[in-house]
Protein backbone atom coordinates (compact mmCIF):
# COMPACT_ATOMS: atom_id res chain seq x y z
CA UNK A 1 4.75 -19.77 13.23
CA UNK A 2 1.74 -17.60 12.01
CA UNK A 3 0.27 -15.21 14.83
CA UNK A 4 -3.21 -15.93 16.55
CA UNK A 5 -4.34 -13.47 14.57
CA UNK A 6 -3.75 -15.22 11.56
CA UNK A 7 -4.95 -18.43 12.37
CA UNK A 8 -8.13 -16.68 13.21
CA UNK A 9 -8.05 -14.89 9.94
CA UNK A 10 -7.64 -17.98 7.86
CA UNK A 11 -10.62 -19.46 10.07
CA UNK A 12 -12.83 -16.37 8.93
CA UNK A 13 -12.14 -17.13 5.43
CA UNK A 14 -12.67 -20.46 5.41
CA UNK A 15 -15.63 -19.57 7.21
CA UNK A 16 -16.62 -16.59 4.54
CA UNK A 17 -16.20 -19.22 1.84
CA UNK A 18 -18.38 -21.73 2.65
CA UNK A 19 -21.04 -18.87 3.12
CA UNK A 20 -20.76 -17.58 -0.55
CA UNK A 21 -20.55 -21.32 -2.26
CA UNK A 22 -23.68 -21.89 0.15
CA UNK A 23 -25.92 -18.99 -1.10
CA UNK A 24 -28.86 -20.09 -3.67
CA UNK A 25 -27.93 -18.64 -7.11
CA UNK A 26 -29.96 -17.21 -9.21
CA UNK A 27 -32.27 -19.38 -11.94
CA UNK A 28 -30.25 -17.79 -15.18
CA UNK A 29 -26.66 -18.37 -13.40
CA UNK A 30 -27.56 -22.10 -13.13
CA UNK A 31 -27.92 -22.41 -16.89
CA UNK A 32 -24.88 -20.36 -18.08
CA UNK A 33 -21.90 -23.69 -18.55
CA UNK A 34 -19.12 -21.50 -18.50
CA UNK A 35 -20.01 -19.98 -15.33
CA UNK A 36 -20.84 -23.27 -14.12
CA UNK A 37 -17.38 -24.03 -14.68
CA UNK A 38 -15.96 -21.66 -12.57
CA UNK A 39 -17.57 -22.37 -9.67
CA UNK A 40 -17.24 -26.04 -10.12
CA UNK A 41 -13.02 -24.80 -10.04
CA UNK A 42 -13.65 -21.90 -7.42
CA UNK A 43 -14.14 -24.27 -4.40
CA UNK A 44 -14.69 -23.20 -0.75
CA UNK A 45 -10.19 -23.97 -0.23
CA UNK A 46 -9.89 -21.87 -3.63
CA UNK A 47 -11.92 -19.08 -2.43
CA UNK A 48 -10.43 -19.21 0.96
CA UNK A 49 -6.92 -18.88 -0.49
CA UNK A 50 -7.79 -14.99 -1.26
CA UNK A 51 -8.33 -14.67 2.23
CA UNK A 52 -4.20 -14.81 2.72
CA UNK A 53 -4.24 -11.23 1.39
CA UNK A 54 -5.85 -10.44 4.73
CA UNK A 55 -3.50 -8.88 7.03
CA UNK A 56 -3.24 -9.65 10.63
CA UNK A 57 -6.23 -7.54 11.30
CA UNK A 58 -7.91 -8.11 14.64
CA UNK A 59 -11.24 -5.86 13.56
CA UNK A 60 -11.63 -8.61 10.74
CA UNK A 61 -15.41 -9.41 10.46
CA UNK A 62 -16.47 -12.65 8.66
CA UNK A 63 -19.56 -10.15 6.54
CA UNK A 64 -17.05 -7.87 5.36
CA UNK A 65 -14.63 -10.66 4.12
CA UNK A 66 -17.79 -12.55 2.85
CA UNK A 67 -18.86 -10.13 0.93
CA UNK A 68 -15.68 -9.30 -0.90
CA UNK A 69 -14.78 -13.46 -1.71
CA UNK A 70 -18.72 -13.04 -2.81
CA UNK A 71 -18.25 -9.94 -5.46
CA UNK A 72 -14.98 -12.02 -6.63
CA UNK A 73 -16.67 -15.10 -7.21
CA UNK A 74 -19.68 -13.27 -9.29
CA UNK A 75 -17.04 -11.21 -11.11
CA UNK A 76 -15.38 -14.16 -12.50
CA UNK A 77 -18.41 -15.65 -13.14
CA UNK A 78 -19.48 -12.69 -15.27
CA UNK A 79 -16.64 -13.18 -17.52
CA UNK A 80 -15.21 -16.86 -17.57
CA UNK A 81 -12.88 -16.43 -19.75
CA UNK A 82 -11.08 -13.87 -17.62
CA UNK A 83 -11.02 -16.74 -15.39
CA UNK A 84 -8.96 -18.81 -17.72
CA UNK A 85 -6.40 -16.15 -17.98
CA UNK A 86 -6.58 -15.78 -14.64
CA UNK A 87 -5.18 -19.62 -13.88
CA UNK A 88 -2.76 -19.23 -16.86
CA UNK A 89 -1.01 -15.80 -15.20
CA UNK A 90 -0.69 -17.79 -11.39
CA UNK A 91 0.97 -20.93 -14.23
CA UNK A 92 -1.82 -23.22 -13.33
CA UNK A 93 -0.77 -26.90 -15.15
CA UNK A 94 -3.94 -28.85 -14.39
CA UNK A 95 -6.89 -29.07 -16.90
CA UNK A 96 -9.84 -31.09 -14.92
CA UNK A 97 -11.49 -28.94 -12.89
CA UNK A 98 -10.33 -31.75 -9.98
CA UNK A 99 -7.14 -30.76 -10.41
CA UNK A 100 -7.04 -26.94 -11.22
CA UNK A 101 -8.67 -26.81 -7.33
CA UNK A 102 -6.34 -28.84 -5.84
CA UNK A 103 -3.62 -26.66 -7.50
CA UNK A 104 -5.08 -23.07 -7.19
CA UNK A 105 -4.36 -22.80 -3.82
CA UNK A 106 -1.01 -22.86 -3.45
CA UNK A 107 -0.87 -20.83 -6.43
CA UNK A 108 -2.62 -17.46 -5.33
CA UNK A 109 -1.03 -17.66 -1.79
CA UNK A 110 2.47 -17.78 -3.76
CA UNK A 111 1.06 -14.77 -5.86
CA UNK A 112 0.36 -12.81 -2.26
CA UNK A 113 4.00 -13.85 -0.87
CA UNK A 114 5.81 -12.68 -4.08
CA UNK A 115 3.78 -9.53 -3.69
CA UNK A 116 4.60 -8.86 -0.42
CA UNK A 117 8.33 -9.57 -0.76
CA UNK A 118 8.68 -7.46 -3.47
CA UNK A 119 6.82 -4.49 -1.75
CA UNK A 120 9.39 -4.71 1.24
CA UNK A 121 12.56 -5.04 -1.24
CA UNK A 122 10.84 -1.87 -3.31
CA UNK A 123 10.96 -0.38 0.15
CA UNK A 124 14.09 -1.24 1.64
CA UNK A 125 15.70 0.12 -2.20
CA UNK A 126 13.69 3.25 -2.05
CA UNK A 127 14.78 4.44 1.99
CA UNK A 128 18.48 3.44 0.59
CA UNK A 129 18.40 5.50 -2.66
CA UNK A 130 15.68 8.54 -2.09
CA UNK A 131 16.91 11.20 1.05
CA UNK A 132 13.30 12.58 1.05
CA UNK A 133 12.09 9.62 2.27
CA UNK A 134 14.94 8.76 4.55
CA UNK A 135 13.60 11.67 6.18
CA UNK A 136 10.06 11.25 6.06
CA UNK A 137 10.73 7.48 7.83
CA UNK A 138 13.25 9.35 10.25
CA UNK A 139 11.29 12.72 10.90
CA UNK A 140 8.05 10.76 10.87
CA UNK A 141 8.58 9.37 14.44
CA UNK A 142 9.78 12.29 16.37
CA UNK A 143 6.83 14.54 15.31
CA UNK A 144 5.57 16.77 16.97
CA UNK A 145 8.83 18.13 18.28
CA UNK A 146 10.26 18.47 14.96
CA UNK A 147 7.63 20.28 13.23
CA UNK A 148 7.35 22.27 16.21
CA UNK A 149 11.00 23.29 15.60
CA UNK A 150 11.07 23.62 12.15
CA UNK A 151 8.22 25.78 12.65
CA UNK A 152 9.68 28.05 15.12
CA UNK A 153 12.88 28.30 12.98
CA UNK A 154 11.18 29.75 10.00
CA UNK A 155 10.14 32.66 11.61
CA UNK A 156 13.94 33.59 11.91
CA UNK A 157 14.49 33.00 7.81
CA UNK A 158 14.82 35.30 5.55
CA UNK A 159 11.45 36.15 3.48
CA UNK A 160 12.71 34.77 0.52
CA UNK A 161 13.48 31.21 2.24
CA UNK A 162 10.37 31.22 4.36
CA UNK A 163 7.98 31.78 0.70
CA UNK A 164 10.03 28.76 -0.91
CA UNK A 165 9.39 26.60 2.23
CA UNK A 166 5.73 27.49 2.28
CA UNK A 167 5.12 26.55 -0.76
CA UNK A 168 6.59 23.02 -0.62
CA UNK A 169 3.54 22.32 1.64
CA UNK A 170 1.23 22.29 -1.00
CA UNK A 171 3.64 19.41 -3.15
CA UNK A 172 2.71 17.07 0.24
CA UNK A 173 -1.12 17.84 0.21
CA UNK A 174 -1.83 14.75 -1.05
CA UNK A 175 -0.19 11.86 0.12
CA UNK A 176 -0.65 9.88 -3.51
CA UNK A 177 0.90 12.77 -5.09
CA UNK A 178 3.87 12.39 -2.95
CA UNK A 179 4.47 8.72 -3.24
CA UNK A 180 3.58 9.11 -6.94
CA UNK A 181 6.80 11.23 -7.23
CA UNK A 182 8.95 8.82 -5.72
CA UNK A 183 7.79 6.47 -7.70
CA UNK A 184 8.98 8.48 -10.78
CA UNK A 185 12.40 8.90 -9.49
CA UNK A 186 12.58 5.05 -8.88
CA UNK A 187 10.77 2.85 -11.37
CA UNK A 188 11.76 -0.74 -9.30
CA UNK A 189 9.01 -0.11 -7.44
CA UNK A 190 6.53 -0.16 -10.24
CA UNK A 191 5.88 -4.16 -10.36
CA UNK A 192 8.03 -6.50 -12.12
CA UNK A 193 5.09 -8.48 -13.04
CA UNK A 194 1.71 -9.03 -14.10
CA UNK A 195 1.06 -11.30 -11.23
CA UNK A 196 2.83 -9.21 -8.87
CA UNK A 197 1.08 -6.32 -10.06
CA UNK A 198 -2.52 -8.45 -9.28
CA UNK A 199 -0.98 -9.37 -5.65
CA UNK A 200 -0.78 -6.13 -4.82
CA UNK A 201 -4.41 -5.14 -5.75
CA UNK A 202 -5.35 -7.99 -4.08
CA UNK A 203 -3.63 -6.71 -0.64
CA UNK A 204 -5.58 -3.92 -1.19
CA UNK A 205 -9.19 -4.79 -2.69
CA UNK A 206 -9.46 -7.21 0.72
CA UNK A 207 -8.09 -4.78 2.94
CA UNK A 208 -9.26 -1.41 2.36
CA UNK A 209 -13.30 -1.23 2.59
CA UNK A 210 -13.39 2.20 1.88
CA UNK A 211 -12.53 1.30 -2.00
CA UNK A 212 -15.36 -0.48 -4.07
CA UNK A 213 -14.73 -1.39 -7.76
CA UNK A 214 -16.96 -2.70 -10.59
CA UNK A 215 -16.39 -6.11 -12.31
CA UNK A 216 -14.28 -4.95 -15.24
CA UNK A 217 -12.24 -3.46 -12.53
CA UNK A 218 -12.06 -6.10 -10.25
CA UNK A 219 -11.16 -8.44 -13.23
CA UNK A 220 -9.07 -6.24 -14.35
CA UNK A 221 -6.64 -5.65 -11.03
CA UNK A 222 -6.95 -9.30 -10.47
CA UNK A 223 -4.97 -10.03 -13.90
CA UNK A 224 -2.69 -7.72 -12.87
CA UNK A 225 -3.93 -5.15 -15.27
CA UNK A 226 -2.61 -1.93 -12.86
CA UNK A 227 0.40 -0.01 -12.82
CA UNK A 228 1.91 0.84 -9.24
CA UNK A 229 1.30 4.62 -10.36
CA UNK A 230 -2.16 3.73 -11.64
CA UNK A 231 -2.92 2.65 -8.29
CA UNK A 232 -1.68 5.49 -6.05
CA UNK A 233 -3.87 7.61 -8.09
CA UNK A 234 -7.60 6.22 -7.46
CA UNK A 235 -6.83 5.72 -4.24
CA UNK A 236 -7.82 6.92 -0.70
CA UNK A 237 -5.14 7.78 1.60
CA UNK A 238 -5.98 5.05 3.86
CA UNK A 239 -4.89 2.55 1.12
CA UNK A 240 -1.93 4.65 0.52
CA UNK A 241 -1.01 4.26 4.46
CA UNK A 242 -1.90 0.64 3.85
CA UNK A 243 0.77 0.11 0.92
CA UNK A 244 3.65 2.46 2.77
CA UNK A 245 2.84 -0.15 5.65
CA UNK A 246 3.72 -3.24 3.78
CA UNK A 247 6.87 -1.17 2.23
CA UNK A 248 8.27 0.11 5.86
CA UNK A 249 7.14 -2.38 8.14
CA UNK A 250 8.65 -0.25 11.16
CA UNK A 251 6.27 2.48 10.18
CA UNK A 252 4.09 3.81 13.32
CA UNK A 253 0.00 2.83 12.65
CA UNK A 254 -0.24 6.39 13.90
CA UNK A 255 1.54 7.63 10.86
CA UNK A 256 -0.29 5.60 7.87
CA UNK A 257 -3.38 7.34 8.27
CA UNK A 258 -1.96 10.77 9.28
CA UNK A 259 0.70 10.99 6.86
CA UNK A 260 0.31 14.26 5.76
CA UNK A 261 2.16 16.42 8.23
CA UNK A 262 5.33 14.05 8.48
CA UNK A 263 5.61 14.13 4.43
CA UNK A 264 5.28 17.87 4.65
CA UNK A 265 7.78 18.78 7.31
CA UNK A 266 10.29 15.79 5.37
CA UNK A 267 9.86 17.80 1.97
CA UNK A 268 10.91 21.08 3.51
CA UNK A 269 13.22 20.14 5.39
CA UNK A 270 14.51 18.00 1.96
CA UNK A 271 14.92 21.21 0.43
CA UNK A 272 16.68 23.28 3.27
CA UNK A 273 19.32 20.80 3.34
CA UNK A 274 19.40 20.73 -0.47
CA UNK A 275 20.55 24.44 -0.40
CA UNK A 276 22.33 23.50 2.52
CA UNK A 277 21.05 25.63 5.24
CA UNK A 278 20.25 22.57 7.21
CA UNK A 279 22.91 19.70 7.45
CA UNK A 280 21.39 16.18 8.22
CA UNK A 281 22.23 12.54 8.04
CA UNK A 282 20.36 9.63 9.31
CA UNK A 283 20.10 8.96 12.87
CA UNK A 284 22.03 12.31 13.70
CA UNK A 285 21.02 15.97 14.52
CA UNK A 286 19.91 18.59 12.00
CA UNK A 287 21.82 21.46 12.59
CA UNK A 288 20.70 24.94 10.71
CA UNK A 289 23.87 26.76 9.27
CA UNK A 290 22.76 30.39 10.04
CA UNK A 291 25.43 31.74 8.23
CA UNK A 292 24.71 29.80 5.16
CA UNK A 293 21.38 32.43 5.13
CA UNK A 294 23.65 35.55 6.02
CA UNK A 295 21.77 36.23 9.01
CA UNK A 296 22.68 36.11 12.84
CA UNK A 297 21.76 33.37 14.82
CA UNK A 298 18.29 34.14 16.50
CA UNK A 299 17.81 34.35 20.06
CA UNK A 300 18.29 31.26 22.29
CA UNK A 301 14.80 30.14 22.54
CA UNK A 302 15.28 28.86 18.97
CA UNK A 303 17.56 26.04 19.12
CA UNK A 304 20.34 25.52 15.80
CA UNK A 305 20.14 21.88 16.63
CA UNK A 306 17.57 19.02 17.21
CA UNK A 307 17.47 15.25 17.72
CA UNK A 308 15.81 13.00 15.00
C-alpha cells in the first residue's frame, strides 16, 4: 500500500499536468504537425506518469514539479522524432495516438521500477563485494565517535603511517570521485540498459532542483543516452547522496548530504586494515595491532579498540 506521501505526490502530478497541457502555446508551436503530435500523445495521465520518479518527498511543491513535466513536454516537442525513439526504447506497440496514451503509462512507470530495482541489487552486490564501502555504510553511522578515535590514534603512529593516512583524505574530497572509483572496480552497477540508464536520470532530473539541463540533454538522458560514470561526474553532491540513497536504503538522511567525512574516515581506515594495522569485520570492533607498527601501545586514554 503506497504511503500518504505518495498518494499526495501522484495528486501533485496529476495536478502539475493538467497545468502544463492547460498553458496557451505559442502561435508558431500551433503550426509545427509533428509537435502537434506529441502533445496530442503526451496527455495530462502520460505526463503525470513522470511524476512516479518523485520520491516520497513531503517538501514536494506542485510549481517545482510543474515546471519540470513543463521543460519535458517542450523538449520533446523541440525534437519529435526523439519522441518516437523515445516510445520505441519503453517497447510501445500502439500506433494511433489513442492508443500510444493509453499505453505510455504503464510503460514509463515500469521504466522507473526497473530502475529502482536495479539500483538496490547494484547496491546490495557492491556492500557484498567492495570492503571500502562495507565500511563507509558501517562507519557511516557511528560518526562522530569513530573519527574522533581514529583521529586520536594517529597521533600515536609512526610519521611514515600518519603522511600515508593524510593523504587518503584528499582521494574522498569529492564524493563523485569516490563513488566513481567503485564504480570502476564493479562495472554491474553501470546500467544494463538503455532504458534503465534513462530511469535513473529520470530519478534524478525530477528530484534534484539544484541540476538544470538543456534540451539536447534532457533528450538525451531521457533515451537513456548516460553512462552511470557519466552521471556521477556532472553532478552535485546532493544528487550523489540522492543515488547512494536509492542504492542503501538504510542510509541515514543525515549522511547523503554530508558524506564527505564518513567516506574519508572509511578510506583510511580501508587502508590501515589493508596493511593490517587495524583488524575489522562487519558488525565487530576494530582493534589497532600496535605491534604490527613496532611501537608500544600509547597511553590509556587512547583506546586499541572501538565499537562500529
Amino acid at each position: 500500500m503506497p504511503s500518504p506521501t505518495r498518494v499526495a505526490n501522484r495528486w501533485l502530478a496529476h495536478c502539475a499536468a493538467e497545468q502544463v497541457l492547460t498553458a496557451p502555446l505559442p502561435r508558431r508551436a500551433r503550426r509545427d504537425k509533428a509537435a502537434a503530435q506529441v502533445r496530442r500523445e503526451m496527455t495530462a495521465e502520460v505526463l503525470a506518469a513522470f511524476g512516479e520518479a518523485v520520491v516520497d518527498d513531503p517538501n514536494l511543491r506542485l510549481a517545482s514539479l510543474a515546471r519540470r513535466m513543463k521543460q519535458l513536454w517542450e523538449a520533446f516537442q523541440t525534437v519529435p522524432a526523439k519522441w518516437d525513439e523515445f516510445k520505441k526504447m519503453l517497447g510501445v506497440k500502439a500506433t494511433s495516438w489513442f492508443g500510444v496514451a493509453r499505453e505510455l503509462p504503464g510503460k514509463i512507470k515500469s521504466m522507473f521500477r526497473d530502475a529502482a530495482k536495479y539500483l538496490g541489487q547494484a547496491g546490495k552486490i557492491m556492500a557484498d563485494k567492495i570492503p571500502l564501502l562495507r565500511l563507509y555504510l558501517d562507519v557511516g553511522v557511528k560518526l562522530p565517535g569513530v573519527g574522533d578515535w581514529l583521529k586520536q590514534a594517529l597521533t600515536h603512529m609512526p610519521e611514515p603511517v600518519q603522511k600515508a593516512v593524510r593523504a587518503l583524505g584528499t582521494k574522498a574530497n569529492s564524493m563523485a570521485k569516490w563513488v566513481d572509483e567503485l564504480v570502476k572496480k564493479n562495472p554491474v552497477v553501470k546500467p544494463a540498459s538503455t532504458m534503465v540508464s534513462a530511469g535513473l536520470f529520470a530519478y534524478i532530473w525530477f528530484n534534484v532542483v539544484e541540476m538544470s539541463w538543456d534540451v539536447p540533454e534532457i533528450i538525451r538522458g531521457f533515451l537513456g543516452g548516460y553512462s552511470f560514470v557519466e552521471l556521477l561526474h556532472s553532478l552535485p553532491e546532493s544528487a550523489i547522496g540522492f543515488l547512494l540513497g536509492l542504492m542503501f536504503p538504510g542510509i541515514p538522511g543525515g549522511l547523503l548530504w554530508n558524506a564527505i567525512l564518513p567516506i574519508t574516515i572509511a578510506i583510511r581506515l580501508g587502508w590501515l586494515i589493508h596493511k593490517h594495522y587495524i583488524e575489522y569485520s562487519p558488525g565487530r570492533e576494530l582493534v589497532i595491532h600496535w605491534d604490527r607498527l613496532g611501537i608500544a601501545p600509547p597511553p590509556t586514554a587512547v583506546p586499541a579498540k572501538v565499537s562500529i
